[in-house]
PDB file of N, CA and C in Angstrom:
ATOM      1  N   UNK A   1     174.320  98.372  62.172  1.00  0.00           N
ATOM      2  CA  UNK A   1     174.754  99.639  62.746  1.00  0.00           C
ATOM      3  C   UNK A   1     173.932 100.798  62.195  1.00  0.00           C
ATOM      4  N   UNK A   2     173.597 100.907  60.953  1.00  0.00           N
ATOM      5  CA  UNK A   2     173.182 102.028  60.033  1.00  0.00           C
ATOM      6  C   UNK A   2     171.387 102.172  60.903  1.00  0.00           C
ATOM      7  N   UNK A   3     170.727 100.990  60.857  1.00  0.00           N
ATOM      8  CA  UNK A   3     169.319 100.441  61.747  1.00  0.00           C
ATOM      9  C   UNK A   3     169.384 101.289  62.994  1.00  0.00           C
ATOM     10  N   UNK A   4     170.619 101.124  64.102  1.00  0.00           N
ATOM     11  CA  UNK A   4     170.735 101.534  65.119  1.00  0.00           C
ATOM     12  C   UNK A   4     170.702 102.931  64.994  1.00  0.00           C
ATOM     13  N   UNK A   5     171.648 103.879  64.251  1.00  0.00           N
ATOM     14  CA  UNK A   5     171.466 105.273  64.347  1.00  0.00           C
ATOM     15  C   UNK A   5     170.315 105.689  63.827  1.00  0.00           C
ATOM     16  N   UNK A   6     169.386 105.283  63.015  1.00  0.00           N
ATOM     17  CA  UNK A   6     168.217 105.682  62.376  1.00  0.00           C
ATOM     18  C   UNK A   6     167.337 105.770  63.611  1.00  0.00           C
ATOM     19  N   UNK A   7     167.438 104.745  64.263  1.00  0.00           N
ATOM     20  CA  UNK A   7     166.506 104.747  65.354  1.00  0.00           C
ATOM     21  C   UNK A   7     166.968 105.909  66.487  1.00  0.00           C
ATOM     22  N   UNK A   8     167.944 106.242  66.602  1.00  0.00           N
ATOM     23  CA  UNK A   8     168.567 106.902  67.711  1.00  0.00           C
ATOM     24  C   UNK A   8     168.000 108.380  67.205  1.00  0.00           C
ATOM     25  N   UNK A   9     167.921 108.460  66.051  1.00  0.00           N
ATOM     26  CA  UNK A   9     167.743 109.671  65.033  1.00  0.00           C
ATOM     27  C   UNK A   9     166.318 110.201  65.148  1.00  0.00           C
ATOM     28  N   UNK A  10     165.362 108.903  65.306  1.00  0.00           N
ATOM     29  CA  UNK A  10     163.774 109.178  65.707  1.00  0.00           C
ATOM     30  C   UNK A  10     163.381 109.219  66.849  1.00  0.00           C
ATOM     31  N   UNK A  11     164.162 109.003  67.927  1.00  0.00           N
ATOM     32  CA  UNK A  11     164.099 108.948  69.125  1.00  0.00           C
ATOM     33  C   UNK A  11     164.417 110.450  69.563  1.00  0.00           C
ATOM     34  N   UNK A  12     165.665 111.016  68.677  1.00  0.00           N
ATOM     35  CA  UNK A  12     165.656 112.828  69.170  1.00  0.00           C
ATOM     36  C   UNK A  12     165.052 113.280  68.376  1.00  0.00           C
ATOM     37  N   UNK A  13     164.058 112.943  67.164  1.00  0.00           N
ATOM     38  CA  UNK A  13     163.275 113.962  66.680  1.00  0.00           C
ATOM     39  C   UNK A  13     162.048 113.712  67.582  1.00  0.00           C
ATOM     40  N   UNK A  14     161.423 112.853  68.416  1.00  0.00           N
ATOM     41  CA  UNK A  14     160.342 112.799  69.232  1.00  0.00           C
ATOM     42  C   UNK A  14     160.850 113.461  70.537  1.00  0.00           C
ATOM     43  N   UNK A  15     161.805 113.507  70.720  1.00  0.00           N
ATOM     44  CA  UNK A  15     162.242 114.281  72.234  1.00  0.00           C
ATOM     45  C   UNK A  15     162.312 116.009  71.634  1.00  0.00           C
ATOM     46  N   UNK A  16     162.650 116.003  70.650  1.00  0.00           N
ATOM     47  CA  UNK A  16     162.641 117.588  70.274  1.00  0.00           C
ATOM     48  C   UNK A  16     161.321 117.746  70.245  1.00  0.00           C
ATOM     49  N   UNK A  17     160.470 117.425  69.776  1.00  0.00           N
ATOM     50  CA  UNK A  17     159.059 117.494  69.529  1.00  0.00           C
ATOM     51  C   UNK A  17     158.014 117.287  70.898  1.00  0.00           C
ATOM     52  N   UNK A  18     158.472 116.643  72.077  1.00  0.00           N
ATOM     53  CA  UNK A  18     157.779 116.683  73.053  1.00  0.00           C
ATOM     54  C   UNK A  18     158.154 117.251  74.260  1.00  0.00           C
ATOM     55  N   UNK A  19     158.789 118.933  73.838  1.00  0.00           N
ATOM     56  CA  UNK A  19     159.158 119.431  74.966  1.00  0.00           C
ATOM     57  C   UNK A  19     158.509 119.969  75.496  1.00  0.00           C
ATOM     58  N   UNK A  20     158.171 120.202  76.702  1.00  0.00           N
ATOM     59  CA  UNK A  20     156.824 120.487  77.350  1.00  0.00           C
ATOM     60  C   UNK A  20     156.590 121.985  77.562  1.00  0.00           C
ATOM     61  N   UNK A  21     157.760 122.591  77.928  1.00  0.00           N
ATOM     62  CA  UNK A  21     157.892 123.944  77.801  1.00  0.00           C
ATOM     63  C   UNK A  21     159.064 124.775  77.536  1.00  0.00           C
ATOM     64  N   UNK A  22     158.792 125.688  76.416  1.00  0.00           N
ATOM     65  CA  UNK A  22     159.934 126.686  75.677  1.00  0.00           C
ATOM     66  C   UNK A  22     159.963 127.902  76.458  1.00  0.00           C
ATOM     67  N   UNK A  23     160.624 128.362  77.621  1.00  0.00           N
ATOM     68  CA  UNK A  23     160.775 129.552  78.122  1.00  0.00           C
ATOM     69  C   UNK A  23     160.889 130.346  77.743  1.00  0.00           C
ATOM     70  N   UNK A  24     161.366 130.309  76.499  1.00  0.00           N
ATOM     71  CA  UNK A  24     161.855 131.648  75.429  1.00  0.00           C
ATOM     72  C   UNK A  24     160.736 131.957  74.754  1.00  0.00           C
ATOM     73  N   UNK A  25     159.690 131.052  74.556  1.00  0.00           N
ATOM     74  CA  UNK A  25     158.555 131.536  73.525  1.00  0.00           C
ATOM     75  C   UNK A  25     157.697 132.036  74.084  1.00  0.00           C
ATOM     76  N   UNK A  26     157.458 132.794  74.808  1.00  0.00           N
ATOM     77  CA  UNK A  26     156.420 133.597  75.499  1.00  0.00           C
ATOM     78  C   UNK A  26     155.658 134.376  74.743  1.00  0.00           C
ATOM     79  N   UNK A  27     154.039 133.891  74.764  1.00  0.00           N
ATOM     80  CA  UNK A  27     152.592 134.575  74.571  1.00  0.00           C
ATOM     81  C   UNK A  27     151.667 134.901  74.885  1.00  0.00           C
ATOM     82  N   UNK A  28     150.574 134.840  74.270  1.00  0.00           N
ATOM     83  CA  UNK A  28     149.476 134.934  75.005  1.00  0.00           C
ATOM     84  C   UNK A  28     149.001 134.008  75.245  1.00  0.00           C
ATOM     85  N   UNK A  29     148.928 133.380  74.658  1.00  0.00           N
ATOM     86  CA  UNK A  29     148.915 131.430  74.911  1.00  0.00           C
ATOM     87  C   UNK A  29     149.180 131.149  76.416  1.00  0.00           C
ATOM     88  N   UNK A  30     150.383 131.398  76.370  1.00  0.00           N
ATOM     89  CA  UNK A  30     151.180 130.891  77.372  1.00  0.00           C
ATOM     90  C   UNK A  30     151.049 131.572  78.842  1.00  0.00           C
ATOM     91  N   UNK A  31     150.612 132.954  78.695  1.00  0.00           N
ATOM     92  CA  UNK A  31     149.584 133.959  79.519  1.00  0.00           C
ATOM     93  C   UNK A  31     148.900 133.684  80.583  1.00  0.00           C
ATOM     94  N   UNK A  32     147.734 133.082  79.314  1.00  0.00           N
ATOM     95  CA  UNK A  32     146.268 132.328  79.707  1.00  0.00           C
ATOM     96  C   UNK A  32     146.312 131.241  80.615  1.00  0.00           C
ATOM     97  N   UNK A  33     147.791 130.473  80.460  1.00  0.00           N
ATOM     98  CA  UNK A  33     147.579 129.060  81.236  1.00  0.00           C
ATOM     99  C   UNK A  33     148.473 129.151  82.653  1.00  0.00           C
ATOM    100  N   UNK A  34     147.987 127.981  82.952  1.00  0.00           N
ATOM    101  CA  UNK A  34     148.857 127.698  84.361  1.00  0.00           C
ATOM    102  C   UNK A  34     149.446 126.435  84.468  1.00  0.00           C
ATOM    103  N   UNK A  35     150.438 126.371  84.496  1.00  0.00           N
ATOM    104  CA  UNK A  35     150.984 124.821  83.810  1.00  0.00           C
ATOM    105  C   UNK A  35     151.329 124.067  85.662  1.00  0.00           C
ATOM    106  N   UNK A  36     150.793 123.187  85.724  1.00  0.00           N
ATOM    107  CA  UNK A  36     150.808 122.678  87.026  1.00  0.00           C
ATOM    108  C   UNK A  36     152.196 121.675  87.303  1.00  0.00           C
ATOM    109  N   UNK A  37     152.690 121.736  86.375  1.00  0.00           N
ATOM    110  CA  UNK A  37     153.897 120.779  86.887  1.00  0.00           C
ATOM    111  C   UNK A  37     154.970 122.214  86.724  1.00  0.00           C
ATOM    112  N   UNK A  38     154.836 123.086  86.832  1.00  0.00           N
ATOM    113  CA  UNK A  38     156.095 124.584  87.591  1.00  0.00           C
ATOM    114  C   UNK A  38     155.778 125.032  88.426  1.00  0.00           C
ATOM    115  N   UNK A  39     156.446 124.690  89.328  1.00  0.00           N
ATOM    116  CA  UNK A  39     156.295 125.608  91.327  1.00  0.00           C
ATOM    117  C   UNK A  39     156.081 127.034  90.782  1.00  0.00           C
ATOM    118  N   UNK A  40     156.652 127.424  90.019  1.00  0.00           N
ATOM    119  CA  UNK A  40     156.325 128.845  90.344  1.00  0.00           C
ATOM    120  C   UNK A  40     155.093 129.545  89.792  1.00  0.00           C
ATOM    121  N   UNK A  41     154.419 129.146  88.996  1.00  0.00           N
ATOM    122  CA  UNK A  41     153.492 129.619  88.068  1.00  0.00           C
ATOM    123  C   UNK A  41     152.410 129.062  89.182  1.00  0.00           C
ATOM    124  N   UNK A  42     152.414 127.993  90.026  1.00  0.00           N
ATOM    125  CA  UNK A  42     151.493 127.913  90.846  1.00  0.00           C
ATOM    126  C   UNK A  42     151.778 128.698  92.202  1.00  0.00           C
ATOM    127  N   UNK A  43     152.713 128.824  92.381  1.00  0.00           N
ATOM    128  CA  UNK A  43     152.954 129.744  93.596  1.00  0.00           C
ATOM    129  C   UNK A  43     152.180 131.005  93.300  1.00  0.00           C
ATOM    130  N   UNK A  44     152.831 131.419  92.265  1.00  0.00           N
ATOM    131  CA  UNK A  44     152.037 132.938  91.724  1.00  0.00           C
ATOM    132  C   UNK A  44     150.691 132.951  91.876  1.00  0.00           C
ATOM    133  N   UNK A  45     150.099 131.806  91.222  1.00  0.00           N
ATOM    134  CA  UNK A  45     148.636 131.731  91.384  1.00  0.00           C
ATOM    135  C   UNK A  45     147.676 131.594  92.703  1.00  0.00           C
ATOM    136  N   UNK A  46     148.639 131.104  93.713  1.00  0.00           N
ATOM    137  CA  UNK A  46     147.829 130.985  95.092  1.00  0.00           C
ATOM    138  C   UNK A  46     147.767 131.903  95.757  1.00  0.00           C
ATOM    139  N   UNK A  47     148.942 133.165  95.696  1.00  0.00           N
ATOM    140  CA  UNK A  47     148.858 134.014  96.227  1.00  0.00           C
ATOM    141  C   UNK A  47     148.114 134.991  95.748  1.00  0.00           C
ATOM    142  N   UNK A  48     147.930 134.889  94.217  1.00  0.00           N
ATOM    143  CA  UNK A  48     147.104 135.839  93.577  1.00  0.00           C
ATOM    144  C   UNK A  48     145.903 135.379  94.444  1.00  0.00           C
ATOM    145  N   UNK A  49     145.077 133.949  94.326  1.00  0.00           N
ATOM    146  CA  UNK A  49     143.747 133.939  94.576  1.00  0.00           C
ATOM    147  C   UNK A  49     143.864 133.326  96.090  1.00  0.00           C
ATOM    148  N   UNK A  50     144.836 133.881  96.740  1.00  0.00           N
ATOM    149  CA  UNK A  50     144.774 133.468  98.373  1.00  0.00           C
ATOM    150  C   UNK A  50     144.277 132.715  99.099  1.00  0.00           C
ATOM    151  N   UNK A  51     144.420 131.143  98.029  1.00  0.00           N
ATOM    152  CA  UNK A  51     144.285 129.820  98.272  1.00  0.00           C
ATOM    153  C   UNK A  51     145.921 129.088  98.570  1.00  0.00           C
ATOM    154  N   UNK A  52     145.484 127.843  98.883  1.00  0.00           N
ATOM    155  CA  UNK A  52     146.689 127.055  99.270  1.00  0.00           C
ATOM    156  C   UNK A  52     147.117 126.147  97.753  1.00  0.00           C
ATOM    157  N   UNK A  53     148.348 125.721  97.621  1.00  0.00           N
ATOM    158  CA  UNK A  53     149.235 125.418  96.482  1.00  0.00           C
ATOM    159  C   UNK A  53     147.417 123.847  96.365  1.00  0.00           C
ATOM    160  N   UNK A  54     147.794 123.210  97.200  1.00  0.00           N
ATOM    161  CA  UNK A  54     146.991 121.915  96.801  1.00  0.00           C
ATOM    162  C   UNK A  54     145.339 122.229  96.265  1.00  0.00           C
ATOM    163  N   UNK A  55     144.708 123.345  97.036  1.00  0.00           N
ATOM    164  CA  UNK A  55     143.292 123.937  96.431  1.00  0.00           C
ATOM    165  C   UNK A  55     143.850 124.441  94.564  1.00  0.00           C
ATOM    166  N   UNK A  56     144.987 125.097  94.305  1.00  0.00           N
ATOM    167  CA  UNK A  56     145.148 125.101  92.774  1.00  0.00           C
ATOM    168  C   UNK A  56     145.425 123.868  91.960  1.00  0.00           C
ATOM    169  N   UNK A  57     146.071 122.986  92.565  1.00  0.00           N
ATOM    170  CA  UNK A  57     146.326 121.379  91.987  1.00  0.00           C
ATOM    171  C   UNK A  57     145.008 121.016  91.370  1.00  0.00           C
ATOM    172  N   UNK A  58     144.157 120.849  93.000  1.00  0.00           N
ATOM    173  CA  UNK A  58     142.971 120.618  92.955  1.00  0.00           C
ATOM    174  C   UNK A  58     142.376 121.142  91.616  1.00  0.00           C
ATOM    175  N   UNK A  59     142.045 122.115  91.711  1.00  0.00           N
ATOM    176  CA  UNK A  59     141.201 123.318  90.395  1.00  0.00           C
ATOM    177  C   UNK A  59     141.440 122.497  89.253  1.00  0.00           C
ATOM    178  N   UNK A  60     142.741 122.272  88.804  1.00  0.00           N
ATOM    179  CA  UNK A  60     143.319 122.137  87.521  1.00  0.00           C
ATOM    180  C   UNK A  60     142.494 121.027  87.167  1.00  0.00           C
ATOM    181  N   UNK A  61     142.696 119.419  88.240  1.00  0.00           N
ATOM    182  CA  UNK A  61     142.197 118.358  87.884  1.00  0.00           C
ATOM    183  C   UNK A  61     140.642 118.481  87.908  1.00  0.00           C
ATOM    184  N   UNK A  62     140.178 119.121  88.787  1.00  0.00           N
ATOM    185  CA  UNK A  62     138.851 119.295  88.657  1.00  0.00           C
ATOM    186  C   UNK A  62     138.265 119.820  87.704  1.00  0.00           C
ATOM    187  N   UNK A  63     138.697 120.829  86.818  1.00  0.00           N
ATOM    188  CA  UNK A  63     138.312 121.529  85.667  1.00  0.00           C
ATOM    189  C   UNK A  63     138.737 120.452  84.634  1.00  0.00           C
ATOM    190  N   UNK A  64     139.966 119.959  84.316  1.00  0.00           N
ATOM    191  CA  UNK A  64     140.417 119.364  83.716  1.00  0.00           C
ATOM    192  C   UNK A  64     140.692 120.632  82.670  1.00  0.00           C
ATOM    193  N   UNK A  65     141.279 121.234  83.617  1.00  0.00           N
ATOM    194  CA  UNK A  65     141.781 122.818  82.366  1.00  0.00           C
ATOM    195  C   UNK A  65     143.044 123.370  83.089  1.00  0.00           C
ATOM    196  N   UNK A  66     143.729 123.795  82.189  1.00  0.00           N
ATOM    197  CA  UNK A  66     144.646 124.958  83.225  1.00  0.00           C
ATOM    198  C   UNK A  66     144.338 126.487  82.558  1.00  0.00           C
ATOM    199  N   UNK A  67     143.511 127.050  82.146  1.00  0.00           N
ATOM    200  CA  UNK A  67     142.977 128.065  81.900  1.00  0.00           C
ATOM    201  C   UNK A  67     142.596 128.849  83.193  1.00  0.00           C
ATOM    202  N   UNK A  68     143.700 129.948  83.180  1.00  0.00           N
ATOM    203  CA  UNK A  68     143.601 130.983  84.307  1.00  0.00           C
ATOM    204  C   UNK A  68     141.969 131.476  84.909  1.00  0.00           C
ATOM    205  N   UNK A  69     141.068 132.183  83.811  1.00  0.00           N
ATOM    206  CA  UNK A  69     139.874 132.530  83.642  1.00  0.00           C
ATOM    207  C   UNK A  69     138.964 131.391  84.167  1.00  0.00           C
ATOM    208  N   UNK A  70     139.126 129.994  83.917  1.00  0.00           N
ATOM    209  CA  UNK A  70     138.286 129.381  84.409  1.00  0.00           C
ATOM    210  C   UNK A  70     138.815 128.539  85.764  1.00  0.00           C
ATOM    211  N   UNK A  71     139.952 128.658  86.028  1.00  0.00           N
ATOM    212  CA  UNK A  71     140.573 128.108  87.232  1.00  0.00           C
ATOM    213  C   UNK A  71     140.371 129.546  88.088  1.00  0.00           C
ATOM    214  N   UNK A  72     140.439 130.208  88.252  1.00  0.00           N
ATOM    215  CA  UNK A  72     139.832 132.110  88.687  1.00  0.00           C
ATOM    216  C   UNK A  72     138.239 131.420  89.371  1.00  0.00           C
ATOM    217  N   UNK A  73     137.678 131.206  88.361  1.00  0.00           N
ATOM    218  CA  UNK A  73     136.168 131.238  88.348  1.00  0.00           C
ATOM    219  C   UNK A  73     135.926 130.232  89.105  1.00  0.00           C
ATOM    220  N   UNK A  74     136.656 128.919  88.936  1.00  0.00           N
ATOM    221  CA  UNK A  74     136.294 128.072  89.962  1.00  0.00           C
ATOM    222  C   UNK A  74     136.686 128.233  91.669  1.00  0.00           C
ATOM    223  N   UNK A  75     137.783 128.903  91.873  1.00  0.00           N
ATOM    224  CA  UNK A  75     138.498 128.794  92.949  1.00  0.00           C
ATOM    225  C   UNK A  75     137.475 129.631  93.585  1.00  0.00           C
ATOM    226  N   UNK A  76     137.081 131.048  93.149  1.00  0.00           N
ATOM    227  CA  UNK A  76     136.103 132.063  93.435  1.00  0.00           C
ATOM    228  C   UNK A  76     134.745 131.315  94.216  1.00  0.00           C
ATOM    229  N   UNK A  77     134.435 130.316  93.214  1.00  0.00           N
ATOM    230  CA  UNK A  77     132.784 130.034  93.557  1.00  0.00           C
ATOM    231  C   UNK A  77     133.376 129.052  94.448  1.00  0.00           C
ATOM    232  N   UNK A  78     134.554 128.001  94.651  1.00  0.00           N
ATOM    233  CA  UNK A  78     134.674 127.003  96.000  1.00  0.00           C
ATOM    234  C   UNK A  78     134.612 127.805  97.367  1.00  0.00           C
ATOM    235  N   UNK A  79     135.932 128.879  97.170  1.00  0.00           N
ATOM    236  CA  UNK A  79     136.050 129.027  98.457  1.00  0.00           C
ATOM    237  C   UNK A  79     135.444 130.238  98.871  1.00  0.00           C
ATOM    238  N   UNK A  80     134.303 130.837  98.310  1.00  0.00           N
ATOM    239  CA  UNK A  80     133.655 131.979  98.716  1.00  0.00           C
ATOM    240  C   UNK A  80     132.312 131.598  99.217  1.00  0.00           C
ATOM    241  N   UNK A  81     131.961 130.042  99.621  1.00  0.00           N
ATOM    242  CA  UNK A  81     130.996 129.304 100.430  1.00  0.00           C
ATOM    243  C   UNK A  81     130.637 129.315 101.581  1.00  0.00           C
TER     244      UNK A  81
END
């Protein structure tokens, strides 16, 4: 029994530890990026750069970044062809 809760015990210190996003902690960090798994942070972004939701998907994997500045820079040089 004692085995079992130990384990149950490391199992919520890795779930506390891999939360993907803290709403409350807002920075500049957090600014800079565009986190592609929140509708809204990509919504925001398509309308900012007056592309479609899947052309920002796109960006992210293609850069292999979610850095605003360089997802900006790419979307700029695709669709201004």
């Amino acid at each position: 029994m004692r085995l079992g809760f130990c384990k149950m015990k490391t199992i919520n210190i890795l779930n506390i530890n891999c939360m993907t996003d803290n709403k409350t902690k807002k920075g500049k960090q957090d600014r800079n990026q565009v986190s592609g798994s929140e509708n809204y942070e990509i919504q925001y972004f398509k309308e900012k750069m007056n592309v479609s939701s899947q052309a920002v998907s796109g960006a992210i994997r293609a850069t292999g970044s979610n850095d605003r500045k360089i997802l900006e820079s790419y979307l700029k040089k695709r669709h201004n062809k």
